[in-house]
PDB file of N, CA and C in Angstrom:
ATOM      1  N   UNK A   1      22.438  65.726 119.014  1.00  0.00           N
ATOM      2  CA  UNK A   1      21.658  65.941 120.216  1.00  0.00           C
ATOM      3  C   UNK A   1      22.040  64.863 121.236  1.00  0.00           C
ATOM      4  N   UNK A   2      22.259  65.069 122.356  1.00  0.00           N
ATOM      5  CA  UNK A   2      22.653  64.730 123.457  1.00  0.00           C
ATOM      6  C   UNK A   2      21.274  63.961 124.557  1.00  0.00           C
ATOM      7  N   UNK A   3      21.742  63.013 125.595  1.00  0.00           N
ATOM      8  CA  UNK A   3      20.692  62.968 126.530  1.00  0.00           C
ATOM      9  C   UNK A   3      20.883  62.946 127.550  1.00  0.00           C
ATOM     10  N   UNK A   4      19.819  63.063 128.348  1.00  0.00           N
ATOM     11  CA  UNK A   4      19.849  63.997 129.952  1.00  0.00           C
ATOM     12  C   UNK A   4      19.028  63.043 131.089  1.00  0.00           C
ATOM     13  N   UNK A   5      19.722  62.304 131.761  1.00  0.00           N
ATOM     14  CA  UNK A   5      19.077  62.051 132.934  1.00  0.00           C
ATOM     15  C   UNK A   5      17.784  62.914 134.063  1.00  0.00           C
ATOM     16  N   UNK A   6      16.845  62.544 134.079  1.00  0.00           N
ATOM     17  CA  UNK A   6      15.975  63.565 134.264  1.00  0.00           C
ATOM     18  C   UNK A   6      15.510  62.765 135.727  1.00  0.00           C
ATOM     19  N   UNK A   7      15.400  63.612 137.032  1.00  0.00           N
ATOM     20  CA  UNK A   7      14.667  63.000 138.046  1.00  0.00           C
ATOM     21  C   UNK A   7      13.984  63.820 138.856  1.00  0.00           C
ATOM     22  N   UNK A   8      13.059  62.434 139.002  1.00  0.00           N
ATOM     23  CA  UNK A   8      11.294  62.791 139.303  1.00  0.00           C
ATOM     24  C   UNK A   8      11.035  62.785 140.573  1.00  0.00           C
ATOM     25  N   UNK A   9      10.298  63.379 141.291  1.00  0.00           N
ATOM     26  CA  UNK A   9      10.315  63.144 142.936  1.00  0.00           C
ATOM     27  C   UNK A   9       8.420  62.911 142.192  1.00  0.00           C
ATOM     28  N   UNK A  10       7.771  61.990 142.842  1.00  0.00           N
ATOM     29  CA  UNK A  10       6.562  61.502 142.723  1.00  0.00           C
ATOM     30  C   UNK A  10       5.965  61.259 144.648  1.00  0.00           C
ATOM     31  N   UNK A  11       5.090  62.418 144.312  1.00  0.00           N
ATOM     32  CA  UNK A  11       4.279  62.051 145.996  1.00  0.00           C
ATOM     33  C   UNK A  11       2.851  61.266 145.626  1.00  0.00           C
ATOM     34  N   UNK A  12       2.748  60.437 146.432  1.00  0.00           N
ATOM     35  CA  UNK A  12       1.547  59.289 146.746  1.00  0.00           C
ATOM     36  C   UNK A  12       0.631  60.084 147.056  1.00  0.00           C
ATOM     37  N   UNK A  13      -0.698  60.002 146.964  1.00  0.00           N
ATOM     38  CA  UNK A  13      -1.960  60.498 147.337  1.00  0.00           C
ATOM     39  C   UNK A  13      -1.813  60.818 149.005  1.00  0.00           C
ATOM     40  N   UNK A  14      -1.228  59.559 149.459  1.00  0.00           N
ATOM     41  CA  UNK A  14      -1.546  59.132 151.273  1.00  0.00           C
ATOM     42  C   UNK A  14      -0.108  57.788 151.381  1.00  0.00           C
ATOM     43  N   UNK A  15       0.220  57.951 152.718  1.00  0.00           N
ATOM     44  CA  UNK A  15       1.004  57.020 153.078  1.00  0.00           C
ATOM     45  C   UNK A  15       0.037  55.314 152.930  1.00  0.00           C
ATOM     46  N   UNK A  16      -0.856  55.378 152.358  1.00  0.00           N
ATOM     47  CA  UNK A  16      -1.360  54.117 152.283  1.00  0.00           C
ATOM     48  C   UNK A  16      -1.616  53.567 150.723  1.00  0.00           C
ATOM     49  N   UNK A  17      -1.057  54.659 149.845  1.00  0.00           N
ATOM     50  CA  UNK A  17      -0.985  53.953 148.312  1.00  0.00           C
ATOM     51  C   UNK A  17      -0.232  52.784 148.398  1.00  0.00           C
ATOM     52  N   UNK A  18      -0.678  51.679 147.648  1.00  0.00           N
ATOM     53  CA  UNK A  18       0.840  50.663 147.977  1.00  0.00           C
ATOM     54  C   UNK A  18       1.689  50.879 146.336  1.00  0.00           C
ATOM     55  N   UNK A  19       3.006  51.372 147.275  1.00  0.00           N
ATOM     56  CA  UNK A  19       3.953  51.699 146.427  1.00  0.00           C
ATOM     57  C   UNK A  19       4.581  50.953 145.337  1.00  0.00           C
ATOM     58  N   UNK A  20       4.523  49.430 145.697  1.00  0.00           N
ATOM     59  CA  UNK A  20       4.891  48.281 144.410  1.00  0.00           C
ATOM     60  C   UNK A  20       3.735  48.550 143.474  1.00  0.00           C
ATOM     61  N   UNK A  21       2.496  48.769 143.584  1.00  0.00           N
ATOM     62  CA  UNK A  21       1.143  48.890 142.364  1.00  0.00           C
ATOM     63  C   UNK A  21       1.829  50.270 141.647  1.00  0.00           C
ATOM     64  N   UNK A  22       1.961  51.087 142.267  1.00  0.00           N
ATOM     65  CA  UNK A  22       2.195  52.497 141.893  1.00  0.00           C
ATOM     66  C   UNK A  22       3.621  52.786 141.173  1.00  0.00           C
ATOM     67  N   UNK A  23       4.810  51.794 141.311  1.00  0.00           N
ATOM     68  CA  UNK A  23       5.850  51.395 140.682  1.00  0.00           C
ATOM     69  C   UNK A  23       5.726  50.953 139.399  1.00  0.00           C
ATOM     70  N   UNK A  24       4.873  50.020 139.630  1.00  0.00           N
ATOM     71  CA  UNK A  24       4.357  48.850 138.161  1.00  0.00           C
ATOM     72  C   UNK A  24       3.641  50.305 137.663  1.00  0.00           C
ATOM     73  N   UNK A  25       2.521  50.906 137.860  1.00  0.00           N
ATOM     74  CA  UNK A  25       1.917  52.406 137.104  1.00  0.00           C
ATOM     75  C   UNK A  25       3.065  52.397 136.287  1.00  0.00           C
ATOM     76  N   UNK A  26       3.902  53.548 137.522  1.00  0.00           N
ATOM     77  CA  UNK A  26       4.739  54.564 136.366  1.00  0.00           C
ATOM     78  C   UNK A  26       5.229  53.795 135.430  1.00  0.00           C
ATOM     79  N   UNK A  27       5.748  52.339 135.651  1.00  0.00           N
ATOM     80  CA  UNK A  27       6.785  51.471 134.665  1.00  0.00           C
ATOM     81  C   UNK A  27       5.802  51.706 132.882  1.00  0.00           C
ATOM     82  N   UNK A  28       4.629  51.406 133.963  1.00  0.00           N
ATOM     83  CA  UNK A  28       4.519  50.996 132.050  1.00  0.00           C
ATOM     84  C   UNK A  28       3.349  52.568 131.457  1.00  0.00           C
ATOM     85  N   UNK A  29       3.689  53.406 132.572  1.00  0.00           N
ATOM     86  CA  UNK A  29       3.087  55.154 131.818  1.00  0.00           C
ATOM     87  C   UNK A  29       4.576  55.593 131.141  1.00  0.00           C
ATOM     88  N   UNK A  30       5.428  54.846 131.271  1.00  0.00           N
ATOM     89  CA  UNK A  30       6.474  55.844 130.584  1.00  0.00           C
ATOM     90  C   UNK A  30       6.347  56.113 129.261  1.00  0.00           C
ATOM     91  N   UNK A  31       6.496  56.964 128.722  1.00  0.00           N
ATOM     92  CA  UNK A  31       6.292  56.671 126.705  1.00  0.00           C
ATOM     93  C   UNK A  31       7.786  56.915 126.421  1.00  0.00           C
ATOM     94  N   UNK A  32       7.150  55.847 124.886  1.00  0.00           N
ATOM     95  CA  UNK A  32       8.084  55.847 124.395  1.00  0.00           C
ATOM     96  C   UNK A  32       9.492  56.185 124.016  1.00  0.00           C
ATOM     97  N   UNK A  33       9.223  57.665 124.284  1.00  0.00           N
ATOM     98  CA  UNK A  33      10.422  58.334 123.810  1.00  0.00           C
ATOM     99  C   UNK A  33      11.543  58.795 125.190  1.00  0.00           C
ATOM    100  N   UNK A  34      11.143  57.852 126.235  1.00  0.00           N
ATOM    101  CA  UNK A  34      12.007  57.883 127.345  1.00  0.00           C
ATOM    102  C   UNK A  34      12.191  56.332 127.710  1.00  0.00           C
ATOM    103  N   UNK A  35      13.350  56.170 128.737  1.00  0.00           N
ATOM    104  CA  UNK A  35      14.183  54.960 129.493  1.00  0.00           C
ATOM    105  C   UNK A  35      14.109  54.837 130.561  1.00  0.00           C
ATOM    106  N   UNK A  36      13.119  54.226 131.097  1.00  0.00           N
ATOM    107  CA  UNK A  36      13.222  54.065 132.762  1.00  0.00           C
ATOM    108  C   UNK A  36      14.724  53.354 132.900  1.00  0.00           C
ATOM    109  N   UNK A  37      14.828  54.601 133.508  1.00  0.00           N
ATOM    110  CA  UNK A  37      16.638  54.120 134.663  1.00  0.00           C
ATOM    111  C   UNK A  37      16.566  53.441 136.078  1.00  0.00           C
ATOM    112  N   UNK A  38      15.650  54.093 137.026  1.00  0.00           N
ATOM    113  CA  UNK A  38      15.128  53.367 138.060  1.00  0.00           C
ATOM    114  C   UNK A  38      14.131  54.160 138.986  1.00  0.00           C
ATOM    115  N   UNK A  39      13.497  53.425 140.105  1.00  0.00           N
ATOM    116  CA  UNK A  39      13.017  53.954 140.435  1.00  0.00           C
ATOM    117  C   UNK A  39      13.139  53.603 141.964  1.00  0.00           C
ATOM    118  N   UNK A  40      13.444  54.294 142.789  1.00  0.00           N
ATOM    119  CA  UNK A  40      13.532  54.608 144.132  1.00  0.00           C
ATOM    120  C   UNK A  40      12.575  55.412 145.506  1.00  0.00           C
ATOM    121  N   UNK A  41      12.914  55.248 146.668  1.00  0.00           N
ATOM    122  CA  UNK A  41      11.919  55.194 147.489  1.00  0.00           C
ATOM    123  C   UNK A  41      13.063  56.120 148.721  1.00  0.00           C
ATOM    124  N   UNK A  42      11.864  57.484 149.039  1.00  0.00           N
ATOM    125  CA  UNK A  42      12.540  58.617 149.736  1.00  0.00           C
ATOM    126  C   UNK A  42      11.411  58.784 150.687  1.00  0.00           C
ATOM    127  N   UNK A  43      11.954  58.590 152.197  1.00  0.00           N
ATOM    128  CA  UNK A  43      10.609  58.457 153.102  1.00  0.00           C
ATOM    129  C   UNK A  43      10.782  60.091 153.541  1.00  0.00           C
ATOM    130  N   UNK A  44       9.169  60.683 154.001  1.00  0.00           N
ATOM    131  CA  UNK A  44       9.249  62.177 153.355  1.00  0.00           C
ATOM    132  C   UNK A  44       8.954  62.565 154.799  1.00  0.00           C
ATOM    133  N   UNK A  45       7.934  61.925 155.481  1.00  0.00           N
ATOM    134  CA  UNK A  45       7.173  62.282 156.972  1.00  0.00           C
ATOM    135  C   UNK A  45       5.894  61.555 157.293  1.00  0.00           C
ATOM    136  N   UNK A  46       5.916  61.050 158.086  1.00  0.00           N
ATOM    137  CA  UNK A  46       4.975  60.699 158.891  1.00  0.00           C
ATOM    138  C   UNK A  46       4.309  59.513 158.549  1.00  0.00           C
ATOM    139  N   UNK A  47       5.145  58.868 157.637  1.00  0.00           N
ATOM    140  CA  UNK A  47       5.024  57.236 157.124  1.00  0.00           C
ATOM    141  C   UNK A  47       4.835  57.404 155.341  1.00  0.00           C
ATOM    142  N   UNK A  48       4.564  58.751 155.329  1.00  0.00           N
ATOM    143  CA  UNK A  48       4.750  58.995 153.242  1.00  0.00           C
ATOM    144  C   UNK A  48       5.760  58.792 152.719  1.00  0.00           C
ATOM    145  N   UNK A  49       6.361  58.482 151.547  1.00  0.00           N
ATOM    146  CA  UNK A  49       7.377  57.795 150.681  1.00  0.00           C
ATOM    147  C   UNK A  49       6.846  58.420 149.658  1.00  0.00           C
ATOM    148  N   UNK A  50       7.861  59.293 149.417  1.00  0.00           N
ATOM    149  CA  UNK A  50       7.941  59.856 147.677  1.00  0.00           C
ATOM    150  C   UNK A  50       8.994  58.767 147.085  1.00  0.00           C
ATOM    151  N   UNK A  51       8.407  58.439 145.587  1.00  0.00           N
ATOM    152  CA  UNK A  51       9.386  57.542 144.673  1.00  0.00           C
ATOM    153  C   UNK A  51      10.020  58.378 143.668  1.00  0.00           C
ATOM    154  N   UNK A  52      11.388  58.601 143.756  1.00  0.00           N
ATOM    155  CA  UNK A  52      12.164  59.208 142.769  1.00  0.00           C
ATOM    156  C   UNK A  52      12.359  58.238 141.447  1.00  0.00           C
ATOM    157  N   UNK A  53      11.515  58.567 140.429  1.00  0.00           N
ATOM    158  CA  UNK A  53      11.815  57.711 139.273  1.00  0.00           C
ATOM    159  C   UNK A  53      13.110  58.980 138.373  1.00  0.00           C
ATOM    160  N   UNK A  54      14.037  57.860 137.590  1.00  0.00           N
ATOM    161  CA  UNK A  54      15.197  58.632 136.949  1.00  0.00           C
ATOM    162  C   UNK A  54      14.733  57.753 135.781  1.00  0.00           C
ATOM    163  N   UNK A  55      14.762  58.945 134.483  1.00  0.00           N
ATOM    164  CA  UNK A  55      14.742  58.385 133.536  1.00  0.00           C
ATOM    165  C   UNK A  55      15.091  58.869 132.076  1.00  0.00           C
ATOM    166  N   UNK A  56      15.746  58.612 131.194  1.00  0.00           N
ATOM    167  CA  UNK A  56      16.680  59.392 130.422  1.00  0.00           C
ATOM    168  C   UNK A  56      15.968  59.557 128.949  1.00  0.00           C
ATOM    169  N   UNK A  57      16.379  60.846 128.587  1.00  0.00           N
ATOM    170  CA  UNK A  57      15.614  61.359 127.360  1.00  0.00           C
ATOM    171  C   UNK A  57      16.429  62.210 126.538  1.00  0.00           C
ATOM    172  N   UNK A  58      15.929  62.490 125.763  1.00  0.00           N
ATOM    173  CA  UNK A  58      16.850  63.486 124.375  1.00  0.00           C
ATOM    174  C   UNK A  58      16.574  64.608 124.816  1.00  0.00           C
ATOM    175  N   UNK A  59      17.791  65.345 124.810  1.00  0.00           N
ATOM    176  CA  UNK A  59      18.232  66.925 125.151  1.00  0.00           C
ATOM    177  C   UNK A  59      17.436  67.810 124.748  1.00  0.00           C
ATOM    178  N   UNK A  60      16.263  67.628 124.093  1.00  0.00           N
ATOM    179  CA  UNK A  60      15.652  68.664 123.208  1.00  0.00           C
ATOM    180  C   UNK A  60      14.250  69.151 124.266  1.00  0.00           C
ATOM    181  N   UNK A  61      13.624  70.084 123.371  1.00  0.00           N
ATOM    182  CA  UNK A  61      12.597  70.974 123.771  1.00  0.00           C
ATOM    183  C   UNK A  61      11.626  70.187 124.188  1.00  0.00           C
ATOM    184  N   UNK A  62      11.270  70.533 125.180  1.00  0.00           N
ATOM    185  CA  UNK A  62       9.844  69.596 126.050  1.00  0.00           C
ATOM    186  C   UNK A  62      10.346  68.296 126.292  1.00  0.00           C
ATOM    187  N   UNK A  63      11.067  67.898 126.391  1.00  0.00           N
ATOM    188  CA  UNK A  63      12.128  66.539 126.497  1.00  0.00           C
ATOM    189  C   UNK A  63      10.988  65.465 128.094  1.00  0.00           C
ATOM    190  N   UNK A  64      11.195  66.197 128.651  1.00  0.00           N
ATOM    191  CA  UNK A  64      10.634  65.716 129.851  1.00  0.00           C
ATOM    192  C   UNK A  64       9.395  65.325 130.301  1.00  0.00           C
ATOM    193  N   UNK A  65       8.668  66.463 129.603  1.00  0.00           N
ATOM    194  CA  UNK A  65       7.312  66.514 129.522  1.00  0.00           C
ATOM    195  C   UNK A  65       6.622  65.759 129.783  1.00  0.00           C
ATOM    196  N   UNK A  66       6.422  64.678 128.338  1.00  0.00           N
ATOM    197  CA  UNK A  66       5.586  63.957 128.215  1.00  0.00           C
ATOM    198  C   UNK A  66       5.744  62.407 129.735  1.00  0.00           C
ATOM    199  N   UNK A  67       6.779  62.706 129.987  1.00  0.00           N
ATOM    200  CA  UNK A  67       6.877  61.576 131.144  1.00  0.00           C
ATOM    201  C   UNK A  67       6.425  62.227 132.564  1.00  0.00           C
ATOM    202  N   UNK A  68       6.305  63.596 132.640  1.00  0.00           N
ATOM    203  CA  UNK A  68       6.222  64.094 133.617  1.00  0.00           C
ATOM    204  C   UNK A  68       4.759  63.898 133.457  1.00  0.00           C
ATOM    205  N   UNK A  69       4.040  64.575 132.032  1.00  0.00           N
ATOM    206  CA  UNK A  69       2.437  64.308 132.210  1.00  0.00           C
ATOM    207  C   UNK A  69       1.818  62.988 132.455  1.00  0.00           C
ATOM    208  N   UNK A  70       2.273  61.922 131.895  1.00  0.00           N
ATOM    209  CA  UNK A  70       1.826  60.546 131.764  1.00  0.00           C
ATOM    210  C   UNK A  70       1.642  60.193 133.356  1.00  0.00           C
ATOM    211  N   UNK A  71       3.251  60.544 134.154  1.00  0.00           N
ATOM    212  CA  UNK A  71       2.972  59.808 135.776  1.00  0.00           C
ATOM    213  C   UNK A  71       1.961  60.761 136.586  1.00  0.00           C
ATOM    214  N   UNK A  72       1.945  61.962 136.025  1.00  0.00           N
ATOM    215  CA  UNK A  72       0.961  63.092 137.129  1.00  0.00           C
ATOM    216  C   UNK A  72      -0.181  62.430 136.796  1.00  0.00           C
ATOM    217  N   UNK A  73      -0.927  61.788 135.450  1.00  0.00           N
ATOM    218  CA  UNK A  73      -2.183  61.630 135.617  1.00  0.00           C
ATOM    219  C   UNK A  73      -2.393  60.363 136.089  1.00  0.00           C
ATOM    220  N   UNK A  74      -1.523  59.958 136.228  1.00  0.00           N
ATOM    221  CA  UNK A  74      -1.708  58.424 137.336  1.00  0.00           C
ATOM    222  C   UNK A  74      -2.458  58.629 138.531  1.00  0.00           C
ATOM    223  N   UNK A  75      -3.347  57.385 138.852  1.00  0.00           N
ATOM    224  CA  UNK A  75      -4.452  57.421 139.744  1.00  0.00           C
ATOM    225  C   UNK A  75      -3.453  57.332 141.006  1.00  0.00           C
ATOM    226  N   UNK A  76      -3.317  57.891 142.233  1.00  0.00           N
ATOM    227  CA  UNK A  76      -2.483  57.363 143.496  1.00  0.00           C
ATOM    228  C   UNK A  76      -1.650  58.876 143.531  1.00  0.00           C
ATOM    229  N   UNK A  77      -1.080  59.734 142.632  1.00  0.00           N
ATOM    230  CA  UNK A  77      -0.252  60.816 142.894  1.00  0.00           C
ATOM    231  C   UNK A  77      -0.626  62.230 142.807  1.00  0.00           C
ATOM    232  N   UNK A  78      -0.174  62.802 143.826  1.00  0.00           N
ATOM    233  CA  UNK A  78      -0.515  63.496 144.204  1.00  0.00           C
ATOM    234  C   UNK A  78      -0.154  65.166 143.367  1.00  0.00           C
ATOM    235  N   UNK A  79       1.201  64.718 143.367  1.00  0.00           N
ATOM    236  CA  UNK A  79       2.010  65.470 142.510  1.00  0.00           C
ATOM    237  C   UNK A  79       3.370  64.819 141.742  1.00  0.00           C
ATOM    238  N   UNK A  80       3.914  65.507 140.947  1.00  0.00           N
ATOM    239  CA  UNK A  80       5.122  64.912 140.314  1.00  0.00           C
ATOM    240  C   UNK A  80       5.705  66.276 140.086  1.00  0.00           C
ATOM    241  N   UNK A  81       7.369  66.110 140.521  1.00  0.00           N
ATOM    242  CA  UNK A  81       8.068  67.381 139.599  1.00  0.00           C
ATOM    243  C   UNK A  81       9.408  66.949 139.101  1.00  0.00           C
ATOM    244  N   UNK A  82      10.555  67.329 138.196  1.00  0.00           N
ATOM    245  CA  UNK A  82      11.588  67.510 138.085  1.00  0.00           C
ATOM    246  C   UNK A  82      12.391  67.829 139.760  1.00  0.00           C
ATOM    247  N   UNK A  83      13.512  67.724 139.999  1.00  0.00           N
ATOM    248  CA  UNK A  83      14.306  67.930 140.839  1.00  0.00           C
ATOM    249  C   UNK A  83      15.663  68.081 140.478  1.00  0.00           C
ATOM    250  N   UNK A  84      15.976  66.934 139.079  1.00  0.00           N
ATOM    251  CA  UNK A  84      17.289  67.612 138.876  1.00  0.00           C
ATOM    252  C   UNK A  84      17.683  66.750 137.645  1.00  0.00           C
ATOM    253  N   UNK A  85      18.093  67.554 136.523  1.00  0.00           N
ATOM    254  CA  UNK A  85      18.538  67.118 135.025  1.00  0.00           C
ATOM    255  C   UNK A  85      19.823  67.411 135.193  1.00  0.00           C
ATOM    256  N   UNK A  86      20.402  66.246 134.738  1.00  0.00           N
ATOM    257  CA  UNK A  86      21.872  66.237 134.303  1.00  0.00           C
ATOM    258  C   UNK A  86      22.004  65.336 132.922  1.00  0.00           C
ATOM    259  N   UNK A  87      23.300  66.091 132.187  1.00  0.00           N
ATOM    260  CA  UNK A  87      23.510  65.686 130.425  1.00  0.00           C
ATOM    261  C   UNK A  87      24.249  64.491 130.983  1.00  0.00           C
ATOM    262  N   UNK A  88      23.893  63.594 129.999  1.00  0.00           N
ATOM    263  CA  UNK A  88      24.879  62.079 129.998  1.00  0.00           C
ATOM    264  C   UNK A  88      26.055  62.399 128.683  1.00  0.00           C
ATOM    265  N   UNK A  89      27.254  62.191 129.369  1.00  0.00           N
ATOM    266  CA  UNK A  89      28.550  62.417 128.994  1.00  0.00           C
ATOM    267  C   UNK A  89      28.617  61.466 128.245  1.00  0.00           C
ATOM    268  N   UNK A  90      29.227  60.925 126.649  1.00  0.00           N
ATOM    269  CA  UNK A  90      29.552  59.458 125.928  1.00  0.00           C
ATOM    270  C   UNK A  90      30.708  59.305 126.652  1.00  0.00           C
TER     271      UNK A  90
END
């Protein structure tokens, strides 16, 4: 089994979440069975900043999931989705 770079587009409640608190969140909602790769900052409109967190997991069934549920129930976001999985080549 193989693993897959997985990335997250994460929207803030309001352009007034502060985004370093909400960084430190996701860092330590990740579980276990994923790798925070990084996490980045995509200004969206009108002073909002979605943070693209990338973070790598095993190729298998529901793979993503559990990182996708952990940051959605974070206090500050609004929403979270996938945007784009790619396999990591050895």
């Amino acid at each position: 089994m193989g693993e897959v770079l997985a990335t997250l587009k994460v929207m803030p409640e309001s352009p007034e979440v502060d985004l370093e608190a909400l960084k430190g969140a996701i860092e330590g909602a990740i579980p276990e069975s994923a790798k925070l790769h990084e996490i980045g900052e995509e200004p969206v409109a009108f002073g909002l900043v979605a943070l693209i967190v990338k973070f790598i997991v095993d190729d298998g069934e529901g793979g993503t999931e559990p990182t996708e549920e952990a940051i959605r129930a974070l206090d500050n976001v609004n929403s979270a989705e996938i945007v784009e999985i790619g396999r990591l080549i050895d």
